[in-house]
Protein backbone atom coordinates (compact mmCIF):
# COMPACT_ATOMS: atom_id res chain seq x y z
CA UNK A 1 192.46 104.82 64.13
CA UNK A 2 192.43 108.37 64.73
CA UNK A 3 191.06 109.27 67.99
CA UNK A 4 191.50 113.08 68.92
CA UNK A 5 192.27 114.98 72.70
CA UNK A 6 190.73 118.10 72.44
CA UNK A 7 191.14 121.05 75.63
CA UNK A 8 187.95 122.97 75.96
CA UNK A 9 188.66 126.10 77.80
CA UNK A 10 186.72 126.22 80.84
CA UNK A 11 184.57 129.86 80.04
CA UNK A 12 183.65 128.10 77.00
CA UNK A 13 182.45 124.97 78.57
CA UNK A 14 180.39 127.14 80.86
CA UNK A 15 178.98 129.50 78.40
CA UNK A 16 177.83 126.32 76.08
CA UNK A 17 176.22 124.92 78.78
CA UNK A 18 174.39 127.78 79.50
CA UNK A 19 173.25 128.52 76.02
CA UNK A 20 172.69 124.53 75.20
CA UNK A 21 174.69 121.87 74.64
CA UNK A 22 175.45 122.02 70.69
CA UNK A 23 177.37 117.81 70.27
CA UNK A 24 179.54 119.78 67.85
CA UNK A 25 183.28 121.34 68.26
CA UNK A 26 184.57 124.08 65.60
CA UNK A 27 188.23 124.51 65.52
CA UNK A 28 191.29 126.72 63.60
CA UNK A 29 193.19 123.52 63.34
CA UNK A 30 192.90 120.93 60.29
CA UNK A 31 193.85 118.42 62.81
CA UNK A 32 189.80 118.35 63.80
CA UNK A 33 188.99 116.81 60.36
CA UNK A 34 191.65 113.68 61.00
CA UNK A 35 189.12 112.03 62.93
CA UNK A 36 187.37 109.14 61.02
CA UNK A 37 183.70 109.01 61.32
CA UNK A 38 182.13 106.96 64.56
CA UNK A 39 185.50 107.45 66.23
CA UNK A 40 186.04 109.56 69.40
CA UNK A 41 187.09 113.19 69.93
CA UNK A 42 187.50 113.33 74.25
CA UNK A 43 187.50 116.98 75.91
CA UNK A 44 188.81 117.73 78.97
CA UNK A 45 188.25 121.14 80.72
CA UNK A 46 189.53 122.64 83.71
CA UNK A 47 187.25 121.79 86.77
CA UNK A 48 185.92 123.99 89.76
CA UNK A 49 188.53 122.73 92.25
CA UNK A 50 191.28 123.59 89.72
CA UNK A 51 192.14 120.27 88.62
CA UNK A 52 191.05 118.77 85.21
CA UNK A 53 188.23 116.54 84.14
CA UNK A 54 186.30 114.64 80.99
CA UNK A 55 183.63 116.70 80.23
CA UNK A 56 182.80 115.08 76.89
CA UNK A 57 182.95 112.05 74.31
CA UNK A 58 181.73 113.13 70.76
CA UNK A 59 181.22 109.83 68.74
CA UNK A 60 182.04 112.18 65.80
CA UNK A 61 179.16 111.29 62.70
CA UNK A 62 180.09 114.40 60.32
CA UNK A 63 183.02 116.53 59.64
CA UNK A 64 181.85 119.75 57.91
CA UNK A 65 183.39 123.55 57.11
CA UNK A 66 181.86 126.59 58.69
CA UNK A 67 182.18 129.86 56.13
CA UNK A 68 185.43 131.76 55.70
CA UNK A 69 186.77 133.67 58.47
CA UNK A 70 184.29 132.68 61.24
CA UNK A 71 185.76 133.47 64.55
CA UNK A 72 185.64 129.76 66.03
CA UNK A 73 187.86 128.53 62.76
CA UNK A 74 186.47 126.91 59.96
CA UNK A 75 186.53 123.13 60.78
CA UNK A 76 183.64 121.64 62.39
CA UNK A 77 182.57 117.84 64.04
CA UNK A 78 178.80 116.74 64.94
CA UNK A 79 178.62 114.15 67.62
CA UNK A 80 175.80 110.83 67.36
CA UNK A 81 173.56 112.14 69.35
CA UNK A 82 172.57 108.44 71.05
CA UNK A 83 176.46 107.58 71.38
CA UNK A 84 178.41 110.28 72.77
CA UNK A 85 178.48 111.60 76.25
CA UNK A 86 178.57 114.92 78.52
CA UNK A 87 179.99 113.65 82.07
CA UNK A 88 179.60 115.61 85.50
CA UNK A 89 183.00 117.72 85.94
CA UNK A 90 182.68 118.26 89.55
CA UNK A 91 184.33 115.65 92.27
CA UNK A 92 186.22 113.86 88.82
CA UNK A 93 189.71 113.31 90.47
CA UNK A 94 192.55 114.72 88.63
CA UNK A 95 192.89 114.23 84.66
CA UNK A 96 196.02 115.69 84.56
CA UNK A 97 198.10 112.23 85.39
CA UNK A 98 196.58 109.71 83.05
CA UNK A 99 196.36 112.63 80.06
CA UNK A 100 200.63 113.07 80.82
CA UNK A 101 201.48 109.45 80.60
CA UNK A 102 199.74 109.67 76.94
CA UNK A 103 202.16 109.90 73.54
CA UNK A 104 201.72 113.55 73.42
CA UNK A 105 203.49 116.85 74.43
CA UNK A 106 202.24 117.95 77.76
CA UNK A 107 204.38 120.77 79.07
CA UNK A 108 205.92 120.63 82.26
CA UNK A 109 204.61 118.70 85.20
CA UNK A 110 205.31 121.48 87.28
CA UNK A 111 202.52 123.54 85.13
CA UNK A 112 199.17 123.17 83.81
CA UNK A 113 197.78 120.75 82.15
CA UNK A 114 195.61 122.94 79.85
CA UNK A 115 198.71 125.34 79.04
CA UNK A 116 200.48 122.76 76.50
CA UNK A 117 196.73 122.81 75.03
CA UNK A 118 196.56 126.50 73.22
CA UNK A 119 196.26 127.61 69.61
CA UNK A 120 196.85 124.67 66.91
CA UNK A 121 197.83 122.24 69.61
CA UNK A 122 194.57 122.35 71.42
CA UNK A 123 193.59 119.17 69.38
CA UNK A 124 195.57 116.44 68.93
CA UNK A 125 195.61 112.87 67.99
CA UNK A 126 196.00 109.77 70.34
CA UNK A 127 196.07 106.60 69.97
CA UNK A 128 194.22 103.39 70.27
CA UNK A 129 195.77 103.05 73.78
CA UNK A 130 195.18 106.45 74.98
CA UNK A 131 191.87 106.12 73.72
CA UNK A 132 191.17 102.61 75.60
CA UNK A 133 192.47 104.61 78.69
CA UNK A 134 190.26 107.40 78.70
CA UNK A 135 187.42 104.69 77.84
CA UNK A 136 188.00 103.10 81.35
CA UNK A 137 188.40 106.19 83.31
CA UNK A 138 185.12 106.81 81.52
CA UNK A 139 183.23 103.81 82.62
CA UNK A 140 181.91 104.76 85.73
CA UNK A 141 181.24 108.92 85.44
CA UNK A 142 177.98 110.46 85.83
CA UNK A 143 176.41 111.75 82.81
CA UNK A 144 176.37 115.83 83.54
CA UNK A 145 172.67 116.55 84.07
CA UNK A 146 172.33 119.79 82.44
CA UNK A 147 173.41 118.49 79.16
CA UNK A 148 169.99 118.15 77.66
CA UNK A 149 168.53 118.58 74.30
CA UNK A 150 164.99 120.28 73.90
CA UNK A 151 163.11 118.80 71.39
CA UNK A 152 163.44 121.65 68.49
CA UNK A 153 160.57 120.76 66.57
CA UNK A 154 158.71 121.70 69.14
CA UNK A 155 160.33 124.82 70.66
CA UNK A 156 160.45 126.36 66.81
CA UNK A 157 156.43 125.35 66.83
CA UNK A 158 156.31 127.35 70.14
CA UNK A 159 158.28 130.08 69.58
CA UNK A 160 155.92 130.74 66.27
CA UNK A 161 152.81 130.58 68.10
CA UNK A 162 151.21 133.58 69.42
CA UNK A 163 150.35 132.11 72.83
CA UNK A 164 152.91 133.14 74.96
CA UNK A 165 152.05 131.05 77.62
CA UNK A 166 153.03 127.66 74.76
CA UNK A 167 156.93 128.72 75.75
CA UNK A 168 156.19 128.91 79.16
CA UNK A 169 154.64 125.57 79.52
CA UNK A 170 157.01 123.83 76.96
CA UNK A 171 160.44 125.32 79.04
CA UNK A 172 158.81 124.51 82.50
CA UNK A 173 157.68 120.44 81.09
CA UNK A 174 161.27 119.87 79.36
CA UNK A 175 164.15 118.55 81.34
CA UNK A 176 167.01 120.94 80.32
CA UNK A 177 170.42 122.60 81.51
CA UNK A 178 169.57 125.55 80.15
CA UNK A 179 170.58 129.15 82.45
CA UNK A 180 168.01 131.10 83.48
CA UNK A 181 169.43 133.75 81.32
CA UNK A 182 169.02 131.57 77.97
CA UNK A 183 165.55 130.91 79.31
CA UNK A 184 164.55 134.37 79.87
CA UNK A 185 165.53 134.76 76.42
CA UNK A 186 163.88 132.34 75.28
CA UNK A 187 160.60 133.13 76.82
CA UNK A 188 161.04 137.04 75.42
CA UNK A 189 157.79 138.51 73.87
CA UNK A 190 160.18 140.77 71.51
CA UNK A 191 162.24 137.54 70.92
CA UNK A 192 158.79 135.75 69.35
CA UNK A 193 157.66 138.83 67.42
CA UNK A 194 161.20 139.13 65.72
CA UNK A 195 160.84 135.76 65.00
CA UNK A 196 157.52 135.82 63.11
CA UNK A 197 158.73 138.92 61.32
CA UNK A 198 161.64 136.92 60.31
CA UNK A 199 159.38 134.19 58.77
CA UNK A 200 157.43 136.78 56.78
CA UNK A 201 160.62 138.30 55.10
CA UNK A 202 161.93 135.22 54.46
CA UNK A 203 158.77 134.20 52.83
CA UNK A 204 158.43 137.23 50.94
CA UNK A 205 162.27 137.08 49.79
CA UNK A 206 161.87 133.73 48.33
CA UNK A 207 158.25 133.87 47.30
CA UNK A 208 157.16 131.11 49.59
CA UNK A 209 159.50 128.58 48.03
CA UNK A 210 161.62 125.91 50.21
CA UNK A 211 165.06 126.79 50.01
CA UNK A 212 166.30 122.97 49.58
CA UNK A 213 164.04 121.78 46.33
CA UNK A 214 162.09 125.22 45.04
CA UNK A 215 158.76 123.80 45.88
CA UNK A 216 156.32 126.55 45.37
CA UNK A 217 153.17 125.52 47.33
CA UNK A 218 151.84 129.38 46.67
CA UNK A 219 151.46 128.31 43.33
CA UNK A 220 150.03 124.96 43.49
CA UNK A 221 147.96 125.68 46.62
CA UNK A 222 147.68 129.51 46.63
CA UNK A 223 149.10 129.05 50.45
CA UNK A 224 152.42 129.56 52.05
CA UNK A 225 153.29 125.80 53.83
CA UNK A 226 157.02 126.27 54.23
CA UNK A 227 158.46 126.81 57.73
CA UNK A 228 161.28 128.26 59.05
CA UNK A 229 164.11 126.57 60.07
CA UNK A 230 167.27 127.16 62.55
CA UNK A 231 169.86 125.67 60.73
CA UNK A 232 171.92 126.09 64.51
CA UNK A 233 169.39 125.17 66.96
CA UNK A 234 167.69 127.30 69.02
CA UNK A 235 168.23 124.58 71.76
CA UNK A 236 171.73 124.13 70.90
CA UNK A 237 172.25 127.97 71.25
CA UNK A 238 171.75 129.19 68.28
CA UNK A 239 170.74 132.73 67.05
CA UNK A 240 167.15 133.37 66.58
CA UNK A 241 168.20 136.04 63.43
CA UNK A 242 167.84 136.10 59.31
CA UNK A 243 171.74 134.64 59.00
CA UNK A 244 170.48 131.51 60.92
CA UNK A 245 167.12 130.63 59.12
CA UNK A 246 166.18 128.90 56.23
CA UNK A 247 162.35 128.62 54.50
CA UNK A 248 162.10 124.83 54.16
CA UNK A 249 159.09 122.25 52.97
CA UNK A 250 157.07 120.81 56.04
CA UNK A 251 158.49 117.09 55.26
CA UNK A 252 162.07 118.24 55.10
CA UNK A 253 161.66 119.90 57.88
CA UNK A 254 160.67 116.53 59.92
CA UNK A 255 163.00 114.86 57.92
CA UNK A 256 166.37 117.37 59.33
CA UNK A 257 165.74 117.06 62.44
CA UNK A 258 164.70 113.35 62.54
CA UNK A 259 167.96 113.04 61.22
CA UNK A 260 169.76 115.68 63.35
CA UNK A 261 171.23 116.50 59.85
CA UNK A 262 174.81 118.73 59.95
CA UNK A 263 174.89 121.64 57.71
CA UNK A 264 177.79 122.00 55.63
CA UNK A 265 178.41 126.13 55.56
CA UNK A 266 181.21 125.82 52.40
CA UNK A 267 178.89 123.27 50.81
CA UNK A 268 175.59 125.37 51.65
CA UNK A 269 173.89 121.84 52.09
CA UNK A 270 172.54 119.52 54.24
CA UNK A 271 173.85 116.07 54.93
CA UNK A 272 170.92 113.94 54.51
CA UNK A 273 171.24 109.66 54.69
CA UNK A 274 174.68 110.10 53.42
CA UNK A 275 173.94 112.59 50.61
CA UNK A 276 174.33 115.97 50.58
CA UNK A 277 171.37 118.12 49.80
CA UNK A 278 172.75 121.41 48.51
CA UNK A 279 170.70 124.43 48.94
CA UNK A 280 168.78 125.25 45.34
CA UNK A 281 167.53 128.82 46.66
CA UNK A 282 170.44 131.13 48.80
CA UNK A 283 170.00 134.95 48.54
CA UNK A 284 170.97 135.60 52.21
CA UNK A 285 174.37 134.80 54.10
CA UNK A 286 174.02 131.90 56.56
CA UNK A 287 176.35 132.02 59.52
CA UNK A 288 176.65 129.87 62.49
CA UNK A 289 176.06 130.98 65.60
CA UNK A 290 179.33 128.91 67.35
């Protein structure tokens, strides 16, 4: 087994809560990709009152690279979507005693908890009886209730459509933890027309063709069908910019986020049922946005 302990730094925990909750962790360290898939990486942040808490569970289902020299390291994990868990941080009673009593370096008692967490060391590996412990303290914490995802089909649908008002209603209807910063955003008339202007270069710079197979439907149908595609949700955070967009068939489009399909940025593919699905089409840079 190969369980990981992972410290996420409380600004960070904030600031992806704000922007959407991604269920994915990048790292520096290699340590990330010693998890086995449909085991557990826990995080632990540092709560409001001080003290620490479980903010997450990631039942990891993909380990993939991001590209060389992003800023957030280049090993990544993707979470199960239906199996892992973001639980309420407030009123959690103290991590700090069951995490010290674990196989692992901890600093001094006297200090905090997160400070023996920093650089390289702010993953590590536990075992099958830390794991079973954080497991129970688990059992009974409230799920945190801003940690929702909004649907993305639909918000990419939106944020294409002319009708501003689409947003509006779609934002307003979806249950979501979303600040009202990232929502403002969201909402933005100049954010909407960069976004169709975005589609049209893309479209122009790869003649209408999906990225992923080179279906051409200008030349079988004399129309452009292919849609544009966040490869890091917009719901999850991600950047609504050239870097994070691929031109991609309507089916596979369905079919990615049906699948909530990780994108493998040293690969340049999708992972899709267990294969990969390189890209056959990349004449722009693609760079995630965390």
């Amino acid at each position: 087994m190969s369980h990981l302990l992972y410290h996420w730094r409380a600004d960070n925990y904030a600031r992806d809560l704000d922007r959407g909750v991604g269920f994915h962790l990048n790292q520096g360290s290699a340590r990330l990709h010693r998890v086995n898939i449909g085991e557990s990486l826990w995080a632990f942040t540092r709560a409001p009152d001080g003290g620490y808490a479980l903010a997450a569970e990631l039942i990891v289902k993909a380990k993939t690279k991001n590209p060389a020299g992003f800023e957030y390291g280049p090993y990544r994990v993707s979470g199960d979507l239906k199996r892992s868990r973001y639980f309420k941080v407030a009123s959690q009673r103290d991590l700090s005693p069951l995490v010290r009593g674990f196989q692992i370096k901890t600093g001094r008692p006297d200090r905090a908890l997160g400070g023996a967490f920093q650089g390289a060391a702010a993953v590590r590996e536990i075992d099958e009886v830390a794991h079973m412990a954080l497991r129970a303290y688990a059992a009974d914490l409230p799920l945190e209730p801003r940690a929702q995802l909004i649907p993305e089909e639909r918000l990419e649908w939106a944020s294409a459509e002319e009708d501003e008002a689409l947003i509006e209603t779609f934002l307003r209807a979806e249950a979501h933890g979303l600040s009202a910063e990232r929502q403002l955003e969201l909402r933005s008339p100049q954010r909407r027309a960069r976004n169709r202007k975005l589609v049209l270069e893309l479209r122009e710079r790869y003649e209408g063709r999906c990225q992923l197979t080179g279906w051409d439907p200008r030349a079988q149908y004399g129309q452009d069908l292919c849609e544009a595609h966040h490869v890091h949700w917009l719901g999850r955070g991600g950047d609504d910019a050239l870097n994070n967009l691929i031109l991609i068939s309507p089916n596979l489009h369905r079919v990615v986020h049906h699948l909530d399909a990780p994108f493998d940025y040293e690969r340049q593919a999708f992972l899709l049922g267990g294969e990969w699905a390189p890209l056959q089409l990349s004449e722009h840079a693609l760079v995630p946005s965390l």
